[in-house]
Protein backbone atom coordinates (compact mmCIF):
# COMPACT_ATOMS: atom_id res chain seq x y z
CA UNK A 1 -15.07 -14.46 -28.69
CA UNK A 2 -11.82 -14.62 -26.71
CA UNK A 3 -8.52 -14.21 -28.22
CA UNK A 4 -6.15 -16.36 -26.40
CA UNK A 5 -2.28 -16.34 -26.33
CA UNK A 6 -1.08 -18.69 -23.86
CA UNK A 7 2.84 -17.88 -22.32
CA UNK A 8 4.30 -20.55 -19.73
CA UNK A 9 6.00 -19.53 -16.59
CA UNK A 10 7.56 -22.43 -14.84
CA UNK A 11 6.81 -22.25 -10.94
CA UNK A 12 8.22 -25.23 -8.78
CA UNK A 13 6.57 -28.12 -10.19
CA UNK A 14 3.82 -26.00 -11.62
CA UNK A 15 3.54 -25.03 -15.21
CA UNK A 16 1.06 -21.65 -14.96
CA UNK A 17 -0.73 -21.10 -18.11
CA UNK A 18 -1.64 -17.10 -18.21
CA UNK A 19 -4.45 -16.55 -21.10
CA UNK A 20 -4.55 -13.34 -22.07
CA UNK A 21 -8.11 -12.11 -23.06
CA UNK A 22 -8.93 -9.26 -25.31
CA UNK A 23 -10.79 -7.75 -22.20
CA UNK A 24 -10.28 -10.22 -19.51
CA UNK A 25 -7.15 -12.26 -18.29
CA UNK A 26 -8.16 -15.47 -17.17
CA UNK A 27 -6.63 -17.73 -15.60
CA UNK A 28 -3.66 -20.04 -14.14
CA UNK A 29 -3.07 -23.96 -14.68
CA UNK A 30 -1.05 -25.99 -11.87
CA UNK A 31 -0.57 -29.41 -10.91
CA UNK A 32 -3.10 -28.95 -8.50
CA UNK A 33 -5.21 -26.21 -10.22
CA UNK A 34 -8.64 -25.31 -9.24
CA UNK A 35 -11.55 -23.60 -10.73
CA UNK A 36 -11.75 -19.95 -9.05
CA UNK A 37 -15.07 -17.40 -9.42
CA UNK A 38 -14.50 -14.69 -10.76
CA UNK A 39 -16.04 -12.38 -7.26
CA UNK A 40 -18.91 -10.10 -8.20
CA UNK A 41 -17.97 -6.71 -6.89
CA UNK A 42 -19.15 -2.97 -7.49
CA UNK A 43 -16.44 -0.81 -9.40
CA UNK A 44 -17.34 2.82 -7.97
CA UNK A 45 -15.29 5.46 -9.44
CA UNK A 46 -13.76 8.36 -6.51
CA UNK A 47 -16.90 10.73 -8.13
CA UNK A 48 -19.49 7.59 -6.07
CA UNK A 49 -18.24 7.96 -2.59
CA UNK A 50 -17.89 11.00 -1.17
CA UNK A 51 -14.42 10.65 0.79
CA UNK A 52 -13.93 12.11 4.79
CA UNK A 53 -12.32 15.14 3.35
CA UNK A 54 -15.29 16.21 1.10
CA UNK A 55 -17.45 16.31 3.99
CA UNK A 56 -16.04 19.27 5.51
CA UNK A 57 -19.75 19.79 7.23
CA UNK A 58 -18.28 17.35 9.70
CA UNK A 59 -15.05 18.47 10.67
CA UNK A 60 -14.72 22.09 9.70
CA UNK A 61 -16.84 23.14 13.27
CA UNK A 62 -14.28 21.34 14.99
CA UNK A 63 -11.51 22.97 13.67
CA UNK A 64 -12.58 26.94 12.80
CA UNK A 65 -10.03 29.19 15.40
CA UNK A 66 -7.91 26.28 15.76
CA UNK A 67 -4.21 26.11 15.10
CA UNK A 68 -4.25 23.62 12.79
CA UNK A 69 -0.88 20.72 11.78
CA UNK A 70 -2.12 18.65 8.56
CA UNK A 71 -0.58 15.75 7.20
CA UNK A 72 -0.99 15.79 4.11
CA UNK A 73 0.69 14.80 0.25
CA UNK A 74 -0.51 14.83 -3.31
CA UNK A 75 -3.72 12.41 -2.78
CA UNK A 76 -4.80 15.21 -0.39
CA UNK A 77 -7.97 16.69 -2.16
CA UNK A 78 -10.99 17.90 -2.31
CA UNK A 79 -12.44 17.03 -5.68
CA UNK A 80 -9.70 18.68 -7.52
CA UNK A 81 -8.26 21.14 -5.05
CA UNK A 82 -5.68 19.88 -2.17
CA UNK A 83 -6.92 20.02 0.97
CA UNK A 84 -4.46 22.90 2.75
CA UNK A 85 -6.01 25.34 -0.68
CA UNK A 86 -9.25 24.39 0.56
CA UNK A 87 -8.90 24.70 4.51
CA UNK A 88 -7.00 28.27 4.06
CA UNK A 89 -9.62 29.52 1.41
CA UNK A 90 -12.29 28.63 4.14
CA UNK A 91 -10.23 30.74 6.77
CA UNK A 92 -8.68 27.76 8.96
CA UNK A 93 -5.24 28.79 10.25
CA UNK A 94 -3.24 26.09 9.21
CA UNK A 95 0.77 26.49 10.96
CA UNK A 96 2.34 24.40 9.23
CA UNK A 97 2.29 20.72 6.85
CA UNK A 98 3.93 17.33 7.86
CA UNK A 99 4.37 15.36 4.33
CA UNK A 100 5.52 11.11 4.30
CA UNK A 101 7.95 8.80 2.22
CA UNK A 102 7.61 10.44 -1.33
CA UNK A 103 6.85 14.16 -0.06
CA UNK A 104 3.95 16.43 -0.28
CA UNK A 105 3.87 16.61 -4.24
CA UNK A 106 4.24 13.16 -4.23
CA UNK A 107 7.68 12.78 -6.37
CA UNK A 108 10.67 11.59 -4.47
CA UNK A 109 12.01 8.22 -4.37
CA UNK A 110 11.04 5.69 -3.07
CA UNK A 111 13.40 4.84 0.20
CA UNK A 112 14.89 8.60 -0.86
CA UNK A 113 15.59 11.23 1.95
CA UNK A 114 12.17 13.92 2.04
CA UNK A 115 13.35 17.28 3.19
CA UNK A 116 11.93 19.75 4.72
CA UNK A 117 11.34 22.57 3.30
CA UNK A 118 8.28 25.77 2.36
CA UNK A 119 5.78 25.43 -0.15
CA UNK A 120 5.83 27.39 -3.40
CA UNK A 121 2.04 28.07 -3.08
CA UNK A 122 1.09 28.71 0.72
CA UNK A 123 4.65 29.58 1.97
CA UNK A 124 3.96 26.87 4.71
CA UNK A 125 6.28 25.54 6.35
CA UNK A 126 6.65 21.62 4.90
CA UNK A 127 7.96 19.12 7.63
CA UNK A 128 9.16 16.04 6.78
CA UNK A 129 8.05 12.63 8.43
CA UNK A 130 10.48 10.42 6.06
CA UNK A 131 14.00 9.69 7.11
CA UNK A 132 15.51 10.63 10.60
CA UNK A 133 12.34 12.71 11.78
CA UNK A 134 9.73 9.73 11.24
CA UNK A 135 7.88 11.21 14.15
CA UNK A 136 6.51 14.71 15.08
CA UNK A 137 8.39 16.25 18.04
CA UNK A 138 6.82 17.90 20.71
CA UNK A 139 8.29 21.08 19.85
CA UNK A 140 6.98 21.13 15.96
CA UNK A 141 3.20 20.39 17.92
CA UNK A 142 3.63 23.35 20.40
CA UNK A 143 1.65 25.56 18.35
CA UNK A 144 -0.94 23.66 17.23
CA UNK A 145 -4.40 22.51 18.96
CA UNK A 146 -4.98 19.79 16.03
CA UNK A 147 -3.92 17.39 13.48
CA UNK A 148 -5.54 16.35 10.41
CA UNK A 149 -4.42 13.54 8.74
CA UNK A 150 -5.43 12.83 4.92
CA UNK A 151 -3.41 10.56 2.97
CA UNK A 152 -4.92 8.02 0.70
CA UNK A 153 -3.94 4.34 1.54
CA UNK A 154 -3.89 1.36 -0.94
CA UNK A 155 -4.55 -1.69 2.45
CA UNK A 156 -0.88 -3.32 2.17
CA UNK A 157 1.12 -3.51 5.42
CA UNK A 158 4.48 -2.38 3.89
CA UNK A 159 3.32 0.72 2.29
CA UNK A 160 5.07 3.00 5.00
CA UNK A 161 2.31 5.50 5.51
CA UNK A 162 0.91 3.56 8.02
CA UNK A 163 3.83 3.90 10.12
CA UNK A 164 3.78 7.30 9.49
CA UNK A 165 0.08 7.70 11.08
CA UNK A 166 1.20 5.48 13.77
CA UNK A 167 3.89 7.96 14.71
CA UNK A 168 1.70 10.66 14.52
CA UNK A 169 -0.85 9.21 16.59
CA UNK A 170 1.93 8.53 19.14
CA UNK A 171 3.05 12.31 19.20
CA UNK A 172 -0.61 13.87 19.25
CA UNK A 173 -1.42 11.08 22.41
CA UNK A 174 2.13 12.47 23.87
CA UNK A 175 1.71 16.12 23.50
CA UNK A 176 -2.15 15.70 24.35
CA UNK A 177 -3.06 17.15 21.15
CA UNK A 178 -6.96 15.97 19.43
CA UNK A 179 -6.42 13.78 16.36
CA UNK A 180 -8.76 14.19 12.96
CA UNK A 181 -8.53 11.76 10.20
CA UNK A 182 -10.17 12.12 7.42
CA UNK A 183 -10.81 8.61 5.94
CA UNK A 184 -10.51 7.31 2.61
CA UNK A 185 -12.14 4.18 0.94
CA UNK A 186 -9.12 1.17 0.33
CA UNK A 187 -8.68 0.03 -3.08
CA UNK A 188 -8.00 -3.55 -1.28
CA UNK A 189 -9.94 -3.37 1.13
CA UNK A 190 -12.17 -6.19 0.04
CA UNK A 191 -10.31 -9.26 1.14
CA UNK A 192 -7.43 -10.45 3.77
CA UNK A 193 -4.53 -12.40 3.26
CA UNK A 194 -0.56 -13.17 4.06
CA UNK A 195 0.93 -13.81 6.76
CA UNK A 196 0.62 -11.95 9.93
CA UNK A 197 3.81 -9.66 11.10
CA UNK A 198 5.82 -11.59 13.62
CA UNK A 199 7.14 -9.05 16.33
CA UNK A 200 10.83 -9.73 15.30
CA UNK A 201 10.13 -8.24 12.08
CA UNK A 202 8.89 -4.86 13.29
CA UNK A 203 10.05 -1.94 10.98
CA UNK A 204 9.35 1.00 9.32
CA UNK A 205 7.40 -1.41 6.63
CA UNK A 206 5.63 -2.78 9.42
CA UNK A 207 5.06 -2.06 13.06
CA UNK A 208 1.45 -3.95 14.28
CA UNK A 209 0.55 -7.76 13.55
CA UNK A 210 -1.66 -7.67 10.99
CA UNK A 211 -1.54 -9.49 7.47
CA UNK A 212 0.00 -8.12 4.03
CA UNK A 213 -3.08 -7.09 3.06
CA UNK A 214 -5.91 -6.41 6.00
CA UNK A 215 -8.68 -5.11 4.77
CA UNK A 216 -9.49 -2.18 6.77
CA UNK A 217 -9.93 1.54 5.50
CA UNK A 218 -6.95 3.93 7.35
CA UNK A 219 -9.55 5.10 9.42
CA UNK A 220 -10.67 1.65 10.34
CA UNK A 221 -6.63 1.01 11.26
CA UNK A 222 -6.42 4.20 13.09
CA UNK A 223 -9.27 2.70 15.67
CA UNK A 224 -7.48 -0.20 15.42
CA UNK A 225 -4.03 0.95 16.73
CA UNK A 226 -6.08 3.09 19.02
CA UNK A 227 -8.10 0.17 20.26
CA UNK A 228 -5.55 -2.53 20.85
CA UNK A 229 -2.54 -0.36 22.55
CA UNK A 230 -0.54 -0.54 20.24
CA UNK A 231 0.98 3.20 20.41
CA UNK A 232 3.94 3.04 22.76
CA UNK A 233 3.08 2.01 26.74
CA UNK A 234 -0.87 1.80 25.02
CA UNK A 235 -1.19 5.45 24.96
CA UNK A 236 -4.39 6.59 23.37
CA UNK A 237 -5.22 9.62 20.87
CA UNK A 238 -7.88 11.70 21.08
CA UNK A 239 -8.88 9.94 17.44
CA UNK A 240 -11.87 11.36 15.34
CA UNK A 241 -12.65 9.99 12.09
CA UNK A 242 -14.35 11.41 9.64
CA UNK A 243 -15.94 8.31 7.44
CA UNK A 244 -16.31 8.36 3.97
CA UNK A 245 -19.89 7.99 2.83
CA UNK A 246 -21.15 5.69 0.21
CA UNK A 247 -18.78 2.69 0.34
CA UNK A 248 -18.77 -0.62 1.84
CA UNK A 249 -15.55 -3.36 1.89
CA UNK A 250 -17.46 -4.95 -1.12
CA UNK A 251 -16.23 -1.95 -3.72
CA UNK A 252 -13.69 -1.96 -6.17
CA UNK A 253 -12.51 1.57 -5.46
CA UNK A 254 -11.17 3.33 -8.61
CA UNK A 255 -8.44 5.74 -7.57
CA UNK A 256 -8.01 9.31 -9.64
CA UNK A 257 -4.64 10.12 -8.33
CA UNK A 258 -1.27 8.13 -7.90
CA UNK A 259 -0.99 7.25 -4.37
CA UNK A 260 2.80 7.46 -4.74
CA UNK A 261 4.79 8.03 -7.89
CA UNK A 262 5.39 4.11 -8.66
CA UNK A 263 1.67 3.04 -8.23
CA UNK A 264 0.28 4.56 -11.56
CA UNK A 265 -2.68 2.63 -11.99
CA UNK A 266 -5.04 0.25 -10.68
CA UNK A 267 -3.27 -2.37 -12.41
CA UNK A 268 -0.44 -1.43 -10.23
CA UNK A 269 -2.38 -0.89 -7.02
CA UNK A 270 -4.15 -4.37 -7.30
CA UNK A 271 0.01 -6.12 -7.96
CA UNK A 272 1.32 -4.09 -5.26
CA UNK A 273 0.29 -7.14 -2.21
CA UNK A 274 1.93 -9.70 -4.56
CA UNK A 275 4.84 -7.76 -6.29
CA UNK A 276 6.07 -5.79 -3.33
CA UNK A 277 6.98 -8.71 -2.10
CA UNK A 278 10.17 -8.82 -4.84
CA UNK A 279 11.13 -5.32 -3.31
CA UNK A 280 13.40 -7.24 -0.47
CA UNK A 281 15.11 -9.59 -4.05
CA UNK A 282 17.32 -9.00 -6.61
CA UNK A 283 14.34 -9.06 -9.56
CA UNK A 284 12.94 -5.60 -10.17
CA UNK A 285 9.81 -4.51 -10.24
CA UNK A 286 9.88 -1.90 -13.31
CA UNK A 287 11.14 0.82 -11.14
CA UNK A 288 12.39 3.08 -13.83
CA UNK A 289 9.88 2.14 -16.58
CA UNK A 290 6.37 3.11 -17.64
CA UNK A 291 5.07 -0.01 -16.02
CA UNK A 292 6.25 0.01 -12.49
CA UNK A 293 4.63 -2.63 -10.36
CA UNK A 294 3.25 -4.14 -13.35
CA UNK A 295 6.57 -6.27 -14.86
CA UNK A 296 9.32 -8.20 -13.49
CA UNK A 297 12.46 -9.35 -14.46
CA UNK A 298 15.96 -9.46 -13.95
CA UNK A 299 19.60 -9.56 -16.10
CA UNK A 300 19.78 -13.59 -15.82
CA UNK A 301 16.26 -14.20 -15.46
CA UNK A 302 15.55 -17.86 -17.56
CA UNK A 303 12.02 -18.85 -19.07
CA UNK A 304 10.92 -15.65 -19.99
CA UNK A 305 9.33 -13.79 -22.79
CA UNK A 306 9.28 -9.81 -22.06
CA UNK A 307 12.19 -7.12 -21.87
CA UNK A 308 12.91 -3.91 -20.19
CA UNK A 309 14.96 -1.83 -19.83
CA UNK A 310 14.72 0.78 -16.65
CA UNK A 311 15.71 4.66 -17.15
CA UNK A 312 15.80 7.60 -14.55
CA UNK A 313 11.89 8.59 -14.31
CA UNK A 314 10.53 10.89 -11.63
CA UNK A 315 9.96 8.77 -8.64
CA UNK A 316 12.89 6.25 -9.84
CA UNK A 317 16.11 8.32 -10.49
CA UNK A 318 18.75 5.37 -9.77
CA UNK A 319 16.03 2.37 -10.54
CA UNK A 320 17.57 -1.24 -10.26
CA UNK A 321 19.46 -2.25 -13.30
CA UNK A 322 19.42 1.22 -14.90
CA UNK A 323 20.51 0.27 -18.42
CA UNK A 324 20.59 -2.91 -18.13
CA UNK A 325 18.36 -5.39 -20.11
CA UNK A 326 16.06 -7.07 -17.75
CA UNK A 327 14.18 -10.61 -19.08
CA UNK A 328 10.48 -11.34 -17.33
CA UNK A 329 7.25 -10.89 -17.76
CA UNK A 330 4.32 -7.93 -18.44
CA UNK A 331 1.49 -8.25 -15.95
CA UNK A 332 -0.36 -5.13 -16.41
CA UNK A 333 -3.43 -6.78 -18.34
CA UNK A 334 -2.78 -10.03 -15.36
CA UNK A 335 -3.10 -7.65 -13.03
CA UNK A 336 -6.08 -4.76 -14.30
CA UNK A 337 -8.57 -7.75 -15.08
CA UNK A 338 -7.57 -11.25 -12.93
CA UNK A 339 -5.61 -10.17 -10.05
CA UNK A 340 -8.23 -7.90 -8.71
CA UNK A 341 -10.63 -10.72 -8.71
CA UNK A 342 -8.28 -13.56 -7.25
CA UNK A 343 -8.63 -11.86 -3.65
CA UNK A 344 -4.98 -13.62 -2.60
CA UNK A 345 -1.59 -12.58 -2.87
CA UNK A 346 -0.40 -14.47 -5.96
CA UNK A 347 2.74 -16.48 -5.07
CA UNK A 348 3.58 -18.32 -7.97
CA UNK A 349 5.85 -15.18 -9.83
CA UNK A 350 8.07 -15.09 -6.62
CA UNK A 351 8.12 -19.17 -6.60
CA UNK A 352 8.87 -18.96 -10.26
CA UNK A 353 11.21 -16.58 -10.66
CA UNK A 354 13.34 -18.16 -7.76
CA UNK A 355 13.41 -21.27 -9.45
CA UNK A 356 14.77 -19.73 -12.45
CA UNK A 357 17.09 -17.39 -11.49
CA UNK A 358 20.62 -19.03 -11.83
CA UNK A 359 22.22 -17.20 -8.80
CA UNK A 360 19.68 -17.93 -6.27
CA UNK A 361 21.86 -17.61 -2.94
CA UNK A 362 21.46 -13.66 -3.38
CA UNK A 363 18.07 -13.55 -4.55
CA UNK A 364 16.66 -12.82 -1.30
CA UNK A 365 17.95 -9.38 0.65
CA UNK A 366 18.02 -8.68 4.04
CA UNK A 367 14.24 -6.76 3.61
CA UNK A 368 12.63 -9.83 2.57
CA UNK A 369 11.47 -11.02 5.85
CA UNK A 370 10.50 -7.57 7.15
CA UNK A 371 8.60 -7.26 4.15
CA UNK A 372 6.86 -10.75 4.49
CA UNK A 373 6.91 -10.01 8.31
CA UNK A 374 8.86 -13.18 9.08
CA UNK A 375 11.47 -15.29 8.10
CA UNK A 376 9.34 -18.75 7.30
CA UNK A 377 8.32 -17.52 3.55
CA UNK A 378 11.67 -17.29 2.60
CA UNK A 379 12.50 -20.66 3.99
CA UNK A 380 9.22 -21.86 2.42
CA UNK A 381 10.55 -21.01 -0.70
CA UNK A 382 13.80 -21.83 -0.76
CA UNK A 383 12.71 -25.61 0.82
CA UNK A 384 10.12 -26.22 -2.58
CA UNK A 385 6.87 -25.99 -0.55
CA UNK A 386 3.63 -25.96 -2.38
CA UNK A 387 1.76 -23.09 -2.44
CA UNK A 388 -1.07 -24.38 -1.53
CA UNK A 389 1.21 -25.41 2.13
CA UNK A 390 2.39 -22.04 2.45
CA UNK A 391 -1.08 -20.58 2.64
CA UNK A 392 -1.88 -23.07 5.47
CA UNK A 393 0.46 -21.93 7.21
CA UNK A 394 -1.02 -18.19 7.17
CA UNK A 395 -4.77 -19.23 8.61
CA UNK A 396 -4.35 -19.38 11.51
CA UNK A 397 -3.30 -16.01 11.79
CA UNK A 398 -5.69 -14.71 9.27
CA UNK A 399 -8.69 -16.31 11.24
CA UNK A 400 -7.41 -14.27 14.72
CA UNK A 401 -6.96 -11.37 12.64
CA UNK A 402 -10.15 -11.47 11.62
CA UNK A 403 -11.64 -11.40 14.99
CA UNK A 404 -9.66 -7.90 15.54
CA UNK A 405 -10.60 -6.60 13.09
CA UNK A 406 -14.39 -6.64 13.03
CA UNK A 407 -14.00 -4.81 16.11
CA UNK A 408 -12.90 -1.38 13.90
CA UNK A 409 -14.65 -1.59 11.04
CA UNK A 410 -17.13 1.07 9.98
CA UNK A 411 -17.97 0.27 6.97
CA UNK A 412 -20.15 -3.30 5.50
CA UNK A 413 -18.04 -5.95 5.32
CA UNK A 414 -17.32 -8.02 2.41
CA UNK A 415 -17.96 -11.21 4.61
């Protein structure tokens, strides 16, 4: 039987009925609303598919008496062990680690400074790819014959580690140095959708034109920068990938380990596409709580019926609001049970909470637009357009997407 406790959330001119099951959240009632299937997809757990790192078979010929760079942070494994333990235990001479936004245990801020610095364990030298050194330098690559690249991905345009493979790719294809990546199945990498970056809008939370969520494995994007010139004056790496084995774009990948220190869960990982959005507004995102990416809210937010309060938590030292009372709503169950099915970013929280915020002529921030990757959704927004209108106006730059992108994939498609 389903136990059903029905909250309202007005949107617009919508009234969104969420239904919260026992085991299943269900569903969302609009002025327009229409029936949606739930999509019939395989959950495989990380112990299914072996990833590109496992299959060390492939790549560890290639590598034995090199001088090896990795790039590397706490998703970095081998089953249990990281991958630089593993690689030195099999006698690879590694020089030296490059780490990304969050470092290479995985617990710095968000947006927060990543030094450099040794590692406790190895004693290697720990480079730093976040901040003012977003790029390795000819001079840190001087020693080194290769770089391999394992970082686990979660398919959504703003999450900066694909800039940071972009950059790398760039300084290998500079220096002339061969390129491994070890791939790693995406956790939404069964569906595309949002708008496509507009050029203007190129940052370090976007730099190719692709859509907020695209689909493709890192490997799969690697090719793809590779493919359409898209490292600077369309420079190519000497790219290898290493594929996983054992997954196809039709899985619901179940990650192990916390990508980064504010995506907890797959609850989290399947909001991110919709609730990163409210990273470049004033409403937080539970930054500071034990639900991040899974609630929103604000100190003046109207029409709602959860509270939070954010604290300093590893990952969120200075969180937005940080003792302040913040009135939204709890999407975790939303989010674990409906959200991964709905295979679209779900506009109708941002919509919502814009309409009933009282100050709204500093909801938006200047990071908005280079998080949407152009300036037309905020517009959209602000202007009362339907939902149903703004996601016209993304198709057309899906549907060319699309066409790219079959070009890279190596994996079954969920089309």
């Amino acid at each position: 039987m389903f136990i059903t406790q029905k909250y309202y959330f007005t949107c617009m001119r919508f009234k969104i009925v969420f239904v919260t099951l026992a085991f299943i959240v269900a569903c969302f009632l609009s002025a327009n609303a229409q029936n949606i299937m739930l999509i019939d997809n395989v959950v495989k757990k990380s112990s299914e598919i072996n990833t590109g790192a496992y299959r060390l078979q492939e790549y560890l010929p290639l590598i034995k008496g090199k001088n090896i760079a990795v790039v590397a942070n706490q998703s970095s494994v081998i089953n249990k062990a990281h991958l630089v333990d593993s690689l030195l235990s099999l006698g690879v001479t590694i020089k030296k680690v490059f780490c990304p936004e969050h470092g290479f245990r995985g617990v710095v801020d968000a947006g927060e400074k990543v030094k450099s610095e040794k590692d406790e364990k190895t004693g290697l030298s720990i480079i730093s790819l976040y901040g003012k050194n977003k790029k390795p330098s000819a001079e840190q690559l001087k020693d080194v014959d290769i770089v391999i690249f394992d970082i686990q991905d979660v398919g959504v345009r703003f999450y900066t580690y694909l800039s940071t493979l972009h950059y790398v790719m760039e300084a290998c294809a500079e220096s002339n140095k061969a390129f491994i990546l070890l791939d790693r199945p995406n956790p939404n990498g069964y569906y595309v959708d949002g708008p496509v970056l507009e050029n203007e809008f190129k940052s370090f939370l976007g730099l190719h034109p692709v859509p907020i969520v695209y689909g493709l494995t890192i490997g799969e994007y690697a090719q793809m920068i590779n493919g359409e010139g898209w490292l600077k004056n369309g420079i190519k790496c000497k790219l290898k990938v290493i594929t996983c084995e054992n997954y196809t774009h039709k899985d619901f990948y179940e990650l192990t380990i916390k990508p980064s220190p504010n995506l907890p869960n797959m609850s989290s990982v399947y909001l991110y596409p919709s609730l990163g959005l409210f990273e470049g507004t004033v409403v937080s995102v539970g930054r500071g709580t034990d639900l991040p990416f899974q609630i929103i809210g604000h100190p003046t937010l109207q029409k709602s019926n959860y509270t939070f309060v954010p604290q300093s938590k590893i990952g969120a030292s200075d969180p937005k609001y940080k003792g302040q009372t913040c009135y939204g709503y709890n999407l975790a169950d939303f989010g674990a049970e409906y959200i991964k099915n709905y295979k679209k970013i779900y506009l109708f929280w941002l919509m919502g909470t814009y309409q009933n915020t009282p100050d709204k002529t500093t909801f938006f921030d200047q990071n908005f637009n280079f998080h949407a990757g152009n300036s037309t959704l905020q517009k959209q927004i602000k202007e009362g357009i339907t939902e149903d209108e703004i996601r016209k106006s993304w198709q057309e730059g899906i549907k060319k997407f699309k066409t790219i992108r079959k070009k890279y994939l190596l994996y079954p498609d969920f089309e």
